[in-house]
PDB file of N, CA and C in Angstrom:
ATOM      1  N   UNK A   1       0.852  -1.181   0.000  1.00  0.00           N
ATOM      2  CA  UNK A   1       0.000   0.000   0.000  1.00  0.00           C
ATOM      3  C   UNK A   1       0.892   1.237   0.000  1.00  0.00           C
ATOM      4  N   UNK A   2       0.591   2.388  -1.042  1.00  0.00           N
ATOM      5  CA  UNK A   2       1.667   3.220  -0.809  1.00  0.00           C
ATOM      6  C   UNK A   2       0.959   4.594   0.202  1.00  0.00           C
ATOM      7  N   UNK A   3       1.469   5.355   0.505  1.00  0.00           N
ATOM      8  CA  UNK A   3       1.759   6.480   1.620  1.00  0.00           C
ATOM      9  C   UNK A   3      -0.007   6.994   0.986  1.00  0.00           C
ATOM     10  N   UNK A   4      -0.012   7.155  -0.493  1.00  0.00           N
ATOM     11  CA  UNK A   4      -1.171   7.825  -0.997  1.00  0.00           C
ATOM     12  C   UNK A   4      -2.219   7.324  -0.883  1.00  0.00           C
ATOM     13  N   UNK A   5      -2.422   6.033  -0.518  1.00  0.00           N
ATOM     14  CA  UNK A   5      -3.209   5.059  -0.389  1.00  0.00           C
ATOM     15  C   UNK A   5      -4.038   5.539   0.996  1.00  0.00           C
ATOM     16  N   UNK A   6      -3.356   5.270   2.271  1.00  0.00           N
ATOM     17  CA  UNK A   6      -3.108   5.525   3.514  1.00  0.00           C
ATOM     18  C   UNK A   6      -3.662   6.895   3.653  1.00  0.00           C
ATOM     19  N   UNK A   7      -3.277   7.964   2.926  1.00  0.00           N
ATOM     20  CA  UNK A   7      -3.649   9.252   2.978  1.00  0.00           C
ATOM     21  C   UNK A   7      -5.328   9.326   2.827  1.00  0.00           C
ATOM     22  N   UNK A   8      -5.478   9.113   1.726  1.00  0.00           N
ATOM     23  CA  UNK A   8      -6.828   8.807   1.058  1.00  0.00           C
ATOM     24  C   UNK A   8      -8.185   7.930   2.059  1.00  0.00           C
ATOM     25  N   UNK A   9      -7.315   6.688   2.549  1.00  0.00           N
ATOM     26  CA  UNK A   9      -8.252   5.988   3.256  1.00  0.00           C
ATOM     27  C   UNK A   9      -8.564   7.136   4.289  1.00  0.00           C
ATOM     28  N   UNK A  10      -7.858   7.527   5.033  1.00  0.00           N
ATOM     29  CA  UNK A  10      -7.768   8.482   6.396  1.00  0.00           C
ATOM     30  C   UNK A  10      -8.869   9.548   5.893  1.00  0.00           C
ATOM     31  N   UNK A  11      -9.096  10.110   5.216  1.00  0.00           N
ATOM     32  CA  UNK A  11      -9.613  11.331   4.574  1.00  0.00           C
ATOM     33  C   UNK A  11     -10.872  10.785   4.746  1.00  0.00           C
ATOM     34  N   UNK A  12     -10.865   9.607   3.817  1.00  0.00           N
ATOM     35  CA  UNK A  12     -12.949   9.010   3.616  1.00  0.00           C
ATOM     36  C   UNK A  12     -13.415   8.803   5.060  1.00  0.00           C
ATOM     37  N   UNK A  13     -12.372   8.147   6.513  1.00  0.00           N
ATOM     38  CA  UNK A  13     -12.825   7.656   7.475  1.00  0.00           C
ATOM     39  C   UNK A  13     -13.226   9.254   8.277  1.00  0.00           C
ATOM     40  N   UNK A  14     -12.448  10.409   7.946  1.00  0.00           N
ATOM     41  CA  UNK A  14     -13.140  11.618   8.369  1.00  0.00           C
ATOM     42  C   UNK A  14     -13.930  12.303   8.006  1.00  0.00           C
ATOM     43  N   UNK A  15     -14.486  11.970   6.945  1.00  0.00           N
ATOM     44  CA  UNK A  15     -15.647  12.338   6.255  1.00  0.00           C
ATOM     45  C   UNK A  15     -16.853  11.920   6.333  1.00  0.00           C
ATOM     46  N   UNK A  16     -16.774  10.420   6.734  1.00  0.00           N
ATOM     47  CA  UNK A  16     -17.634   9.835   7.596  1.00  0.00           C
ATOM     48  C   UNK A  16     -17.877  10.011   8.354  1.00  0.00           C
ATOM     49  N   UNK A  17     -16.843  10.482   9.429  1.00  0.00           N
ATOM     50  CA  UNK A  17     -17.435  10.506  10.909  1.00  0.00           C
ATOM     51  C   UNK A  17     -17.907  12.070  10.773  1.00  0.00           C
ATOM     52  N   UNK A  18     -17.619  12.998   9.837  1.00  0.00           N
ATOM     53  CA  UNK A  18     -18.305  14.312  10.276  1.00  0.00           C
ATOM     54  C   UNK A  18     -19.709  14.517   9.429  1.00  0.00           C
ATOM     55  N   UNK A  19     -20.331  12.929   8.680  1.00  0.00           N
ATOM     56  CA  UNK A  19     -21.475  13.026   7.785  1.00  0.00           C
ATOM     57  C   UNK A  19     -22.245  12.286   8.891  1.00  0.00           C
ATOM     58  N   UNK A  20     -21.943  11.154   9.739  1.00  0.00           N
ATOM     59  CA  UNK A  20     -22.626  11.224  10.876  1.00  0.00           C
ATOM     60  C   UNK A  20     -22.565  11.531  12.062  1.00  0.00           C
ATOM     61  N   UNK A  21     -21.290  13.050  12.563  1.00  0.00           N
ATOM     62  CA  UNK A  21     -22.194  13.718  13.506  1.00  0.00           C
ATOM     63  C   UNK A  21     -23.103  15.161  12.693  1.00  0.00           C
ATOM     64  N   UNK A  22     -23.042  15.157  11.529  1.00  0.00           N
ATOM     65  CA  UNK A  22     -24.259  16.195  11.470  1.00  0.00           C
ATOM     66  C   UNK A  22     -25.666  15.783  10.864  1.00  0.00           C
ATOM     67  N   UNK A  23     -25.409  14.371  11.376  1.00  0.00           N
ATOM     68  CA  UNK A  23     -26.828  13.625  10.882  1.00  0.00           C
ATOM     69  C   UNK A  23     -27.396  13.678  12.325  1.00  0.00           C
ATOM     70  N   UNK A  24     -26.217  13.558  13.855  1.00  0.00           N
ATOM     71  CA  UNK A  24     -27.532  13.828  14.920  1.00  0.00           C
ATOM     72  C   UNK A  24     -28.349  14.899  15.062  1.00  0.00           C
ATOM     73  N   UNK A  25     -29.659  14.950  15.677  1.00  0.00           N
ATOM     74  CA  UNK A  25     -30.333  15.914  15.684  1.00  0.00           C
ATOM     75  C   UNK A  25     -30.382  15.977  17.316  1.00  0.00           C
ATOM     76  N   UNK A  26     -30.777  17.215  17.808  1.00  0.00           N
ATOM     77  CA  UNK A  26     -30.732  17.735  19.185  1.00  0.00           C
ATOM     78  C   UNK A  26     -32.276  17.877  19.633  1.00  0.00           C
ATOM     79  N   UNK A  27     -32.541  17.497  20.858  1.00  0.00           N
ATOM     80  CA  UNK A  27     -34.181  17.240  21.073  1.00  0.00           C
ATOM     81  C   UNK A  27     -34.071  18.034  22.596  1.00  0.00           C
ATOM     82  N   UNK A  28     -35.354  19.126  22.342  1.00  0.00           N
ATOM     83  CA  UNK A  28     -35.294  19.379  23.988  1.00  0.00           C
ATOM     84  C   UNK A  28     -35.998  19.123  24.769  1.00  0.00           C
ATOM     85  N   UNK A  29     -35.016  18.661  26.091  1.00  0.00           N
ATOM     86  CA  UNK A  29     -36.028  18.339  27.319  1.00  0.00           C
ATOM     87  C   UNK A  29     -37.340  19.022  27.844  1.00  0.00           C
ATOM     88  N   UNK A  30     -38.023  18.600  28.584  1.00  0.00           N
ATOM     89  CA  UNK A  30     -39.116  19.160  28.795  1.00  0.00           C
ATOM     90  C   UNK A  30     -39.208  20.708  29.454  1.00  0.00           C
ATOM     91  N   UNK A  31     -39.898  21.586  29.420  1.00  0.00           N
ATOM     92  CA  UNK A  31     -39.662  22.640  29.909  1.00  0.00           C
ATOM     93  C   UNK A  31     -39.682  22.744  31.658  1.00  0.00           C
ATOM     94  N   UNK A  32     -38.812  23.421  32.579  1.00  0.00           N
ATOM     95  CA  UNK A  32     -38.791  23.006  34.104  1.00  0.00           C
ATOM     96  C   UNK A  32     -38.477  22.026  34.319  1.00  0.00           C
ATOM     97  N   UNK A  33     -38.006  21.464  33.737  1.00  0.00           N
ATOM     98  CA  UNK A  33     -37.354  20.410  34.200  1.00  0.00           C
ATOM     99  C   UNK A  33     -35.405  19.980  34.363  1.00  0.00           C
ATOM    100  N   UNK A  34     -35.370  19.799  35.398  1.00  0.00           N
ATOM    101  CA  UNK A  34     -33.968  19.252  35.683  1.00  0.00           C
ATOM    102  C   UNK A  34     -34.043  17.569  36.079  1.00  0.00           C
ATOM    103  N   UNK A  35     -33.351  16.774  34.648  1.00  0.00           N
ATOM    104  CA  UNK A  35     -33.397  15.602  34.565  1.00  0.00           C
ATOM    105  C   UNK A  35     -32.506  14.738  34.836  1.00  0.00           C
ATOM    106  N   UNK A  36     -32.795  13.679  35.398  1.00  0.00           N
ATOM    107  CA  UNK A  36     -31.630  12.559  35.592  1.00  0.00           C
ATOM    108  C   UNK A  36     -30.821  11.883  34.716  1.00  0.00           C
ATOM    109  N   UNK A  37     -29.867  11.763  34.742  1.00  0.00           N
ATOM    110  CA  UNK A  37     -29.265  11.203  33.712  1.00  0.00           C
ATOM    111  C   UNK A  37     -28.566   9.438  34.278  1.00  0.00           C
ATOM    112  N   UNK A  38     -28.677   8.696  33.489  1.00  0.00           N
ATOM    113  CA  UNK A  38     -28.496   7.388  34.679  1.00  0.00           C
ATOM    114  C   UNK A  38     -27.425   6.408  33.381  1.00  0.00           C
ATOM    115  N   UNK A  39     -26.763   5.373  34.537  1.00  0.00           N
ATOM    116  CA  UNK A  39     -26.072   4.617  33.786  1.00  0.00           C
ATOM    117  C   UNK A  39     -26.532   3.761  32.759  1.00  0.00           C
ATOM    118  N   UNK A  40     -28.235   3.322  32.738  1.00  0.00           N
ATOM    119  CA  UNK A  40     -27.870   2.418  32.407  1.00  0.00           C
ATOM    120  C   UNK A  40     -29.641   3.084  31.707  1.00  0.00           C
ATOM    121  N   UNK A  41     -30.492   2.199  30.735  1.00  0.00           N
ATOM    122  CA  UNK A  41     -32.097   1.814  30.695  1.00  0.00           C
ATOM    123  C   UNK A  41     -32.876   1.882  31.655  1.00  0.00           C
ATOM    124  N   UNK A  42     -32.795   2.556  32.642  1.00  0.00           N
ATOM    125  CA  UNK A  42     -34.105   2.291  33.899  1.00  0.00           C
ATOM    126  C   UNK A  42     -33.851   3.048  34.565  1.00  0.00           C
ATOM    127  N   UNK A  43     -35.075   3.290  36.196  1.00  0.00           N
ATOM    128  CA  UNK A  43     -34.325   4.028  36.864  1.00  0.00           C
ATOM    129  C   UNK A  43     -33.518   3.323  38.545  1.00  0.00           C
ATOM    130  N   UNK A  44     -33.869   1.940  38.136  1.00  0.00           N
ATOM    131  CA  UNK A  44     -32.915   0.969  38.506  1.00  0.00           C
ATOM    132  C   UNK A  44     -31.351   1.326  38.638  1.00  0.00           C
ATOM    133  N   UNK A  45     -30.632   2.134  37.495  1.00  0.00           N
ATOM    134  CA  UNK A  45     -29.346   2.902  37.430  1.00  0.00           C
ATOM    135  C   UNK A  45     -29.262   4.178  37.682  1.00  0.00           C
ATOM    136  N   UNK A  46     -27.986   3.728  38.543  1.00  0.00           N
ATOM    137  CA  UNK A  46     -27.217   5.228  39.150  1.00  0.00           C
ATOM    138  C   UNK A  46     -27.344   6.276  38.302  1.00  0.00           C
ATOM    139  N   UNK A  47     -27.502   7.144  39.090  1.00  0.00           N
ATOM    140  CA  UNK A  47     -27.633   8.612  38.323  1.00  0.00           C
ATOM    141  C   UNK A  47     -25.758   9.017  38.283  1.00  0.00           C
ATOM    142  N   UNK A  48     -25.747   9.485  36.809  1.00  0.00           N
ATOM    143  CA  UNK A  48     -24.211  10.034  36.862  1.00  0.00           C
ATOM    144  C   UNK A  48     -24.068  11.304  36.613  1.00  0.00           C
ATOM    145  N   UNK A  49     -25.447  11.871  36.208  1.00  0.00           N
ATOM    146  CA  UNK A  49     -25.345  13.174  36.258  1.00  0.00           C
ATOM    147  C   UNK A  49     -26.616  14.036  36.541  1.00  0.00           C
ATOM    148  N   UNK A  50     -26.947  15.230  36.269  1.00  0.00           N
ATOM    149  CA  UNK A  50     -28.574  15.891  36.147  1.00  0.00           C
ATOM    150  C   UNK A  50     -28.249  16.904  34.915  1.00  0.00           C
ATOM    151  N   UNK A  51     -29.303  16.922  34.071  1.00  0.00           N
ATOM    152  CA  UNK A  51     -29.291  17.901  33.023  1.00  0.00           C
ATOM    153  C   UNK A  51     -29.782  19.133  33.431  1.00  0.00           C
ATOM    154  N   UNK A  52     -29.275  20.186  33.319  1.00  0.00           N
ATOM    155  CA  UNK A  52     -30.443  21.802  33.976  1.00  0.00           C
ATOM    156  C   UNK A  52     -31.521  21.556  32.966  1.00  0.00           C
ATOM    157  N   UNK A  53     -32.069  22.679  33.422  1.00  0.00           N
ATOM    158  CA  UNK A  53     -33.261  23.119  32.219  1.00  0.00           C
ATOM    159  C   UNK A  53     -32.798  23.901  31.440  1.00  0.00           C
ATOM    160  N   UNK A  54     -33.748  23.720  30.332  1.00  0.00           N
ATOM    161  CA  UNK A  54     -33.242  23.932  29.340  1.00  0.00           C
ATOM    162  C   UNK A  54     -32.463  23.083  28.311  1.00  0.00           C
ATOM    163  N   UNK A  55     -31.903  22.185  28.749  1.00  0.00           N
ATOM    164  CA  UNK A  55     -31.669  21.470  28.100  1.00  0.00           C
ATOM    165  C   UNK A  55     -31.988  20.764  26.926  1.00  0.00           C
ATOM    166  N   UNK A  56     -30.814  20.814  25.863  1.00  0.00           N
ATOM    167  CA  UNK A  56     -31.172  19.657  24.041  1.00  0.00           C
ATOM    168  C   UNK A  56     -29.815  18.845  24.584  1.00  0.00           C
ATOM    169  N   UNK A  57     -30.487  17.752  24.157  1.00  0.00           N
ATOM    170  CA  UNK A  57     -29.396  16.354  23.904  1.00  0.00           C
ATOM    171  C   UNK A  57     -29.653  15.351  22.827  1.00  0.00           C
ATOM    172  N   UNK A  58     -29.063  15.171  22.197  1.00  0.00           N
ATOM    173  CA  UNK A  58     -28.368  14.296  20.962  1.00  0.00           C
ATOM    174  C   UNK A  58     -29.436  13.037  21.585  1.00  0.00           C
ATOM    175  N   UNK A  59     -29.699  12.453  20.647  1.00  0.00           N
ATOM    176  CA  UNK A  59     -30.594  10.705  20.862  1.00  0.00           C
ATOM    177  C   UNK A  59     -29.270   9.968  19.882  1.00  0.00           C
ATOM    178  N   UNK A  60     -28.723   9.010  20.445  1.00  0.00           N
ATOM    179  CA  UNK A  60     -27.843   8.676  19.223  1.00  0.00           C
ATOM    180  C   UNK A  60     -28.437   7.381  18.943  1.00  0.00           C
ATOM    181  N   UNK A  61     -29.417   6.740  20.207  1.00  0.00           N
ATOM    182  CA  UNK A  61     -29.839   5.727  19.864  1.00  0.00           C
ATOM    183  C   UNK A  61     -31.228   5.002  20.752  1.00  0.00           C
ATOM    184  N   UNK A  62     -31.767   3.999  20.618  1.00  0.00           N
ATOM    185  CA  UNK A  62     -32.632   3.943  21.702  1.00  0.00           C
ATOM    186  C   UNK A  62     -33.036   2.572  22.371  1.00  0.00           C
ATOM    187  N   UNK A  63     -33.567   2.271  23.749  1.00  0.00           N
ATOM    188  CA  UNK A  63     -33.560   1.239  23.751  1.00  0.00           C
ATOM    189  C   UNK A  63     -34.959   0.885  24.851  1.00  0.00           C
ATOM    190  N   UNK A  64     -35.291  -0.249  24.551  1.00  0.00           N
ATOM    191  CA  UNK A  64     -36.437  -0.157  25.879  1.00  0.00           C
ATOM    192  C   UNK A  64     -35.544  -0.496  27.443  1.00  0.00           C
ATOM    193  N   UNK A  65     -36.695   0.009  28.431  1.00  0.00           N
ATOM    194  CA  UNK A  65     -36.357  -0.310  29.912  1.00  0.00           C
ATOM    195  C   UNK A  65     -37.395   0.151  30.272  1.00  0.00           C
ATOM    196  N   UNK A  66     -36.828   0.564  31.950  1.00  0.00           N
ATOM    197  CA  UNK A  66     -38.297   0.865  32.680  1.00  0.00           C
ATOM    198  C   UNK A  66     -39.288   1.711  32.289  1.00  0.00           C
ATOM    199  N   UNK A  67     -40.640   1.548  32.534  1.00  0.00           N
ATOM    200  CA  UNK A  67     -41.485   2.233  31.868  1.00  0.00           C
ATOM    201  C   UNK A  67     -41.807   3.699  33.368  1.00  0.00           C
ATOM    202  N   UNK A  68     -41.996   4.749  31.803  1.00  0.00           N
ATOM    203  CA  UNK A  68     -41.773   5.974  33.136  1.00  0.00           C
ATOM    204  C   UNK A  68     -42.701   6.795  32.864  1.00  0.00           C
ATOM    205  N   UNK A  69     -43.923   7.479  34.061  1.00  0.00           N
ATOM    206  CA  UNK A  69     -44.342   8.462  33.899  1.00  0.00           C
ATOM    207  C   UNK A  69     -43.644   9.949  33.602  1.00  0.00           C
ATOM    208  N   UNK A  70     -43.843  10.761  31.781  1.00  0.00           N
ATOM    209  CA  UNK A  70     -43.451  12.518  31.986  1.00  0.00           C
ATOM    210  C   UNK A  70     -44.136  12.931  31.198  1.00  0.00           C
ATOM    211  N   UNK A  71     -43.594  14.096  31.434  1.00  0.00           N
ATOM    212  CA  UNK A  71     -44.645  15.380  30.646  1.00  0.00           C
ATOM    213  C   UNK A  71     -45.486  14.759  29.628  1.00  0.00           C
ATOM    214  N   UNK A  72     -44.297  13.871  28.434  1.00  0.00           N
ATOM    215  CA  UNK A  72     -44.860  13.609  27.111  1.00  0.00           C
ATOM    216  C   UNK A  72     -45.164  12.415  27.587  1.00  0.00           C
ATOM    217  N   UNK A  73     -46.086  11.822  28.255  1.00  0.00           N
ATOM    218  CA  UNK A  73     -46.595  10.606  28.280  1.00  0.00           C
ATOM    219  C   UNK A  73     -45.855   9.388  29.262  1.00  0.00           C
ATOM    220  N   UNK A  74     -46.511   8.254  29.102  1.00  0.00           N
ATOM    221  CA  UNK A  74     -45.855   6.936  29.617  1.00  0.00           C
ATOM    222  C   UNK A  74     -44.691   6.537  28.769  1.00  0.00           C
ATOM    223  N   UNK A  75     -43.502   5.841  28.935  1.00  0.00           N
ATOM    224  CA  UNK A  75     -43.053   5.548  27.643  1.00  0.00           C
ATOM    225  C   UNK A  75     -41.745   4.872  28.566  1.00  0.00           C
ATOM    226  N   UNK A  76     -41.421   3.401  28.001  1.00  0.00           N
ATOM    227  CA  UNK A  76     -40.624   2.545  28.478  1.00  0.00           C
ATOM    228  C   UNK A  76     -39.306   2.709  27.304  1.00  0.00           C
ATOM    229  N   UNK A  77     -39.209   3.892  26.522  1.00  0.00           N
ATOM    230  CA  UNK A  77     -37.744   3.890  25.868  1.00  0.00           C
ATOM    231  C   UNK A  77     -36.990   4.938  26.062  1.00  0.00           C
ATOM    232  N   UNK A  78     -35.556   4.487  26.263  1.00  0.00           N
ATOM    233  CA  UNK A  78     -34.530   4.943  26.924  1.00  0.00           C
ATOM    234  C   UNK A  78     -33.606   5.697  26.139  1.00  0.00           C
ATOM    235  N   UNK A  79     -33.072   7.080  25.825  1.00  0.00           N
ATOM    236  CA  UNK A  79     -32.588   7.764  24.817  1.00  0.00           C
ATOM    237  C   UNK A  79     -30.823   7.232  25.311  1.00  0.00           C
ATOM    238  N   UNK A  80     -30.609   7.188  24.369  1.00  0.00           N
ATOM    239  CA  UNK A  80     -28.974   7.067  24.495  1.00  0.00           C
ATOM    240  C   UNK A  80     -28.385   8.298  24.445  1.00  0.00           C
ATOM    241  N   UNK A  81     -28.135   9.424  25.478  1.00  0.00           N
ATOM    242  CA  UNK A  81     -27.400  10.640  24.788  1.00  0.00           C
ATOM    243  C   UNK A  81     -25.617  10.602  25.212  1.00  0.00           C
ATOM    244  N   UNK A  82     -25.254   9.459  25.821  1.00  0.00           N
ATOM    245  CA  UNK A  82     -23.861   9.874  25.318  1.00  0.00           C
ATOM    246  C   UNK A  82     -23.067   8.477  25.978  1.00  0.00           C
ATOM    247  N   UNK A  83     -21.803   8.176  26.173  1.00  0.00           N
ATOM    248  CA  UNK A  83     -21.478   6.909  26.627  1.00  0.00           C
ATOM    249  C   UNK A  83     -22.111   6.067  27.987  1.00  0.00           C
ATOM    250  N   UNK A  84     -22.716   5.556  27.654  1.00  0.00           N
ATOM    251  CA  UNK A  84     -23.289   4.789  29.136  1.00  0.00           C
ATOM    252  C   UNK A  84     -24.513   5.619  30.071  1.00  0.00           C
ATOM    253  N   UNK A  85     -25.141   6.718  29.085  1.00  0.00           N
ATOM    254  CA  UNK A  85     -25.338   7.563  29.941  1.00  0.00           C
ATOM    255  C   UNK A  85     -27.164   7.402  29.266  1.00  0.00           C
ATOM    256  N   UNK A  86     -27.946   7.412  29.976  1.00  0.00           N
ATOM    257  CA  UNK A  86     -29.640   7.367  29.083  1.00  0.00           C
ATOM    258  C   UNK A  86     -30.669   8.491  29.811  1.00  0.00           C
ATOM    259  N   UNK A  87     -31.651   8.980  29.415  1.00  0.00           N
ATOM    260  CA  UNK A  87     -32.849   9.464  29.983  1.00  0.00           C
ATOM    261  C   UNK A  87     -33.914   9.134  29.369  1.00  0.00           C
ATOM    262  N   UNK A  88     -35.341   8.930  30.191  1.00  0.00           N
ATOM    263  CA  UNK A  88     -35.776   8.653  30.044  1.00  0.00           C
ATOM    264  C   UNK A  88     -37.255   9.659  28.706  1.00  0.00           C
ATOM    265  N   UNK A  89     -37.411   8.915  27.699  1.00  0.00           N
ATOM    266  CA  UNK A  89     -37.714   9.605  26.543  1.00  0.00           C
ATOM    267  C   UNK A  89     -39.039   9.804  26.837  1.00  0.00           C
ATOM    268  N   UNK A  90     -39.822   9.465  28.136  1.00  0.00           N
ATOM    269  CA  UNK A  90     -40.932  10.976  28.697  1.00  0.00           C
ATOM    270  C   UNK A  90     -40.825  12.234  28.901  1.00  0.00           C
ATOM    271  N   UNK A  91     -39.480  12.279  28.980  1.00  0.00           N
ATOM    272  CA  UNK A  91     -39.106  13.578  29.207  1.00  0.00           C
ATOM    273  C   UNK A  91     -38.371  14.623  28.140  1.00  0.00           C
ATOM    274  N   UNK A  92     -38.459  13.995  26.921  1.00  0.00           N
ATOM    275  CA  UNK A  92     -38.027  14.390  25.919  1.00  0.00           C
ATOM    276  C   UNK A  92     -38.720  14.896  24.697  1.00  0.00           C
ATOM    277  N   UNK A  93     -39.273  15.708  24.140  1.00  0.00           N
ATOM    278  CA  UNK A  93     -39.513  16.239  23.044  1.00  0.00           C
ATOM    279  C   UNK A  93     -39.063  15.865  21.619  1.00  0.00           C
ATOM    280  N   UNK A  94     -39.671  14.514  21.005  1.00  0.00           N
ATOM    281  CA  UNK A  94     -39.284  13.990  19.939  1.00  0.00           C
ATOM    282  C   UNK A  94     -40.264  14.159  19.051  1.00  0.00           C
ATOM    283  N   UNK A  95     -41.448  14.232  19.200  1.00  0.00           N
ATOM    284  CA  UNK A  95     -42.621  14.768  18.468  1.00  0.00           C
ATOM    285  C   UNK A  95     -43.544  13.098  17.872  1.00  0.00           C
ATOM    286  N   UNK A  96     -43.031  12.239  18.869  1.00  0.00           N
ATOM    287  CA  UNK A  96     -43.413  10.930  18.164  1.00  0.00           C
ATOM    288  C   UNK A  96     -43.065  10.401  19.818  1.00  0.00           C
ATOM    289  N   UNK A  97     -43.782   8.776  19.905  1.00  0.00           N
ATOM    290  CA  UNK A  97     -44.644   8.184  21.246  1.00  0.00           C
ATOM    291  C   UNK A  97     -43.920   7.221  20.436  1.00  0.00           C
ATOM    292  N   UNK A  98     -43.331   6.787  19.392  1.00  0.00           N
ATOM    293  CA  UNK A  98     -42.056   5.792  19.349  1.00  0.00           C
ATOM    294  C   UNK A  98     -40.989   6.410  18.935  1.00  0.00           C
ATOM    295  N   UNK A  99     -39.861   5.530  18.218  1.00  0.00           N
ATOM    296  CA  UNK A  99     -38.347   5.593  18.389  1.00  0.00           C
ATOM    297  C   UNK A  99     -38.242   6.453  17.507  1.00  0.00           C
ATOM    298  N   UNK A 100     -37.192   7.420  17.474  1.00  0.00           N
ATOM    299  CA  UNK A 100     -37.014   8.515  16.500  1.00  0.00           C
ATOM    300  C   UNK A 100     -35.715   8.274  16.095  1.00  0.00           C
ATOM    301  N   UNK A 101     -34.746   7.038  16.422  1.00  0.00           N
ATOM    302  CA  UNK A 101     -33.491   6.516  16.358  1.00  0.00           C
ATOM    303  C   UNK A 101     -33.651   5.184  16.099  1.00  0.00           C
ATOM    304  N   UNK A 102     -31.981   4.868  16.015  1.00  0.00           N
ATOM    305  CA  UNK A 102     -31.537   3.036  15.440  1.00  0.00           C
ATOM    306  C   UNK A 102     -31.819   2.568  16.980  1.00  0.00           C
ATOM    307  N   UNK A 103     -32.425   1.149  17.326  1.00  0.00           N
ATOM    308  CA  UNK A 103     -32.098   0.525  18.486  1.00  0.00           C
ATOM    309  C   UNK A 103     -30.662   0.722  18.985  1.00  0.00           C
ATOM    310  N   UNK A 104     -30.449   0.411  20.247  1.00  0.00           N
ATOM    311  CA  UNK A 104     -29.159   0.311  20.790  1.00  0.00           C
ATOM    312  C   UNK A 104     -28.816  -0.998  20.421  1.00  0.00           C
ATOM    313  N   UNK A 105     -27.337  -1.235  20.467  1.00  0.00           N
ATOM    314  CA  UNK A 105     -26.921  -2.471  20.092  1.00  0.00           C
ATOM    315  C   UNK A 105     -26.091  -3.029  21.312  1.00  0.00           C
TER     316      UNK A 105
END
């Protein structure tokens, strides 16, 4: 493989990754609200953080777990917004009562 080869591959693999981060879209939390952010699908998991209000966060993906009373309804699916980290998508503004993302894998 020569040097140009190598160059080239590198280029397409960054072009990719910046065609899907401007494919995520940003969703905002419910209004007044300061939300939990937890390790895991449920609220079974540790909280690792709290979102203020006001808050938009990225869905990168989604998954079911515990089912949770919010604003926008009942709803047992879990937003993926960043490593290891989920909230619960009652509390989220997606404009849809199912998945607005790929399952989690």
């Amino acid at each position: 493989m020569s040097v140009d080869r190598v160059e080239e591959t590198e280029g397409l693999k960054e072009t990719e990754a910046l065609t899907a981060a401007a494919s995520v879209r940003y969703y905002s939390i419910a209004p007044g609200v300061r939300l939990n952010v937890r390790s895991g699908p449920g609220t079974s998991y540790s909280v690792v953080r709290v979102l203020p209000e006001g808050s938009k966060v990225p869905i990168y993906c989604q998954t079911p777990g515990t089912s949770v009373n919010g604003p926008y309804g009942t709803s047992n699916i879990w937003d993926n917004i960043s490593n290891s980290q989920y909230i619960s998508d009652a509390y989220v503004l997606t404009g849809s009562d199912g998945y607005v993302a790929d399952r989690c894998s």
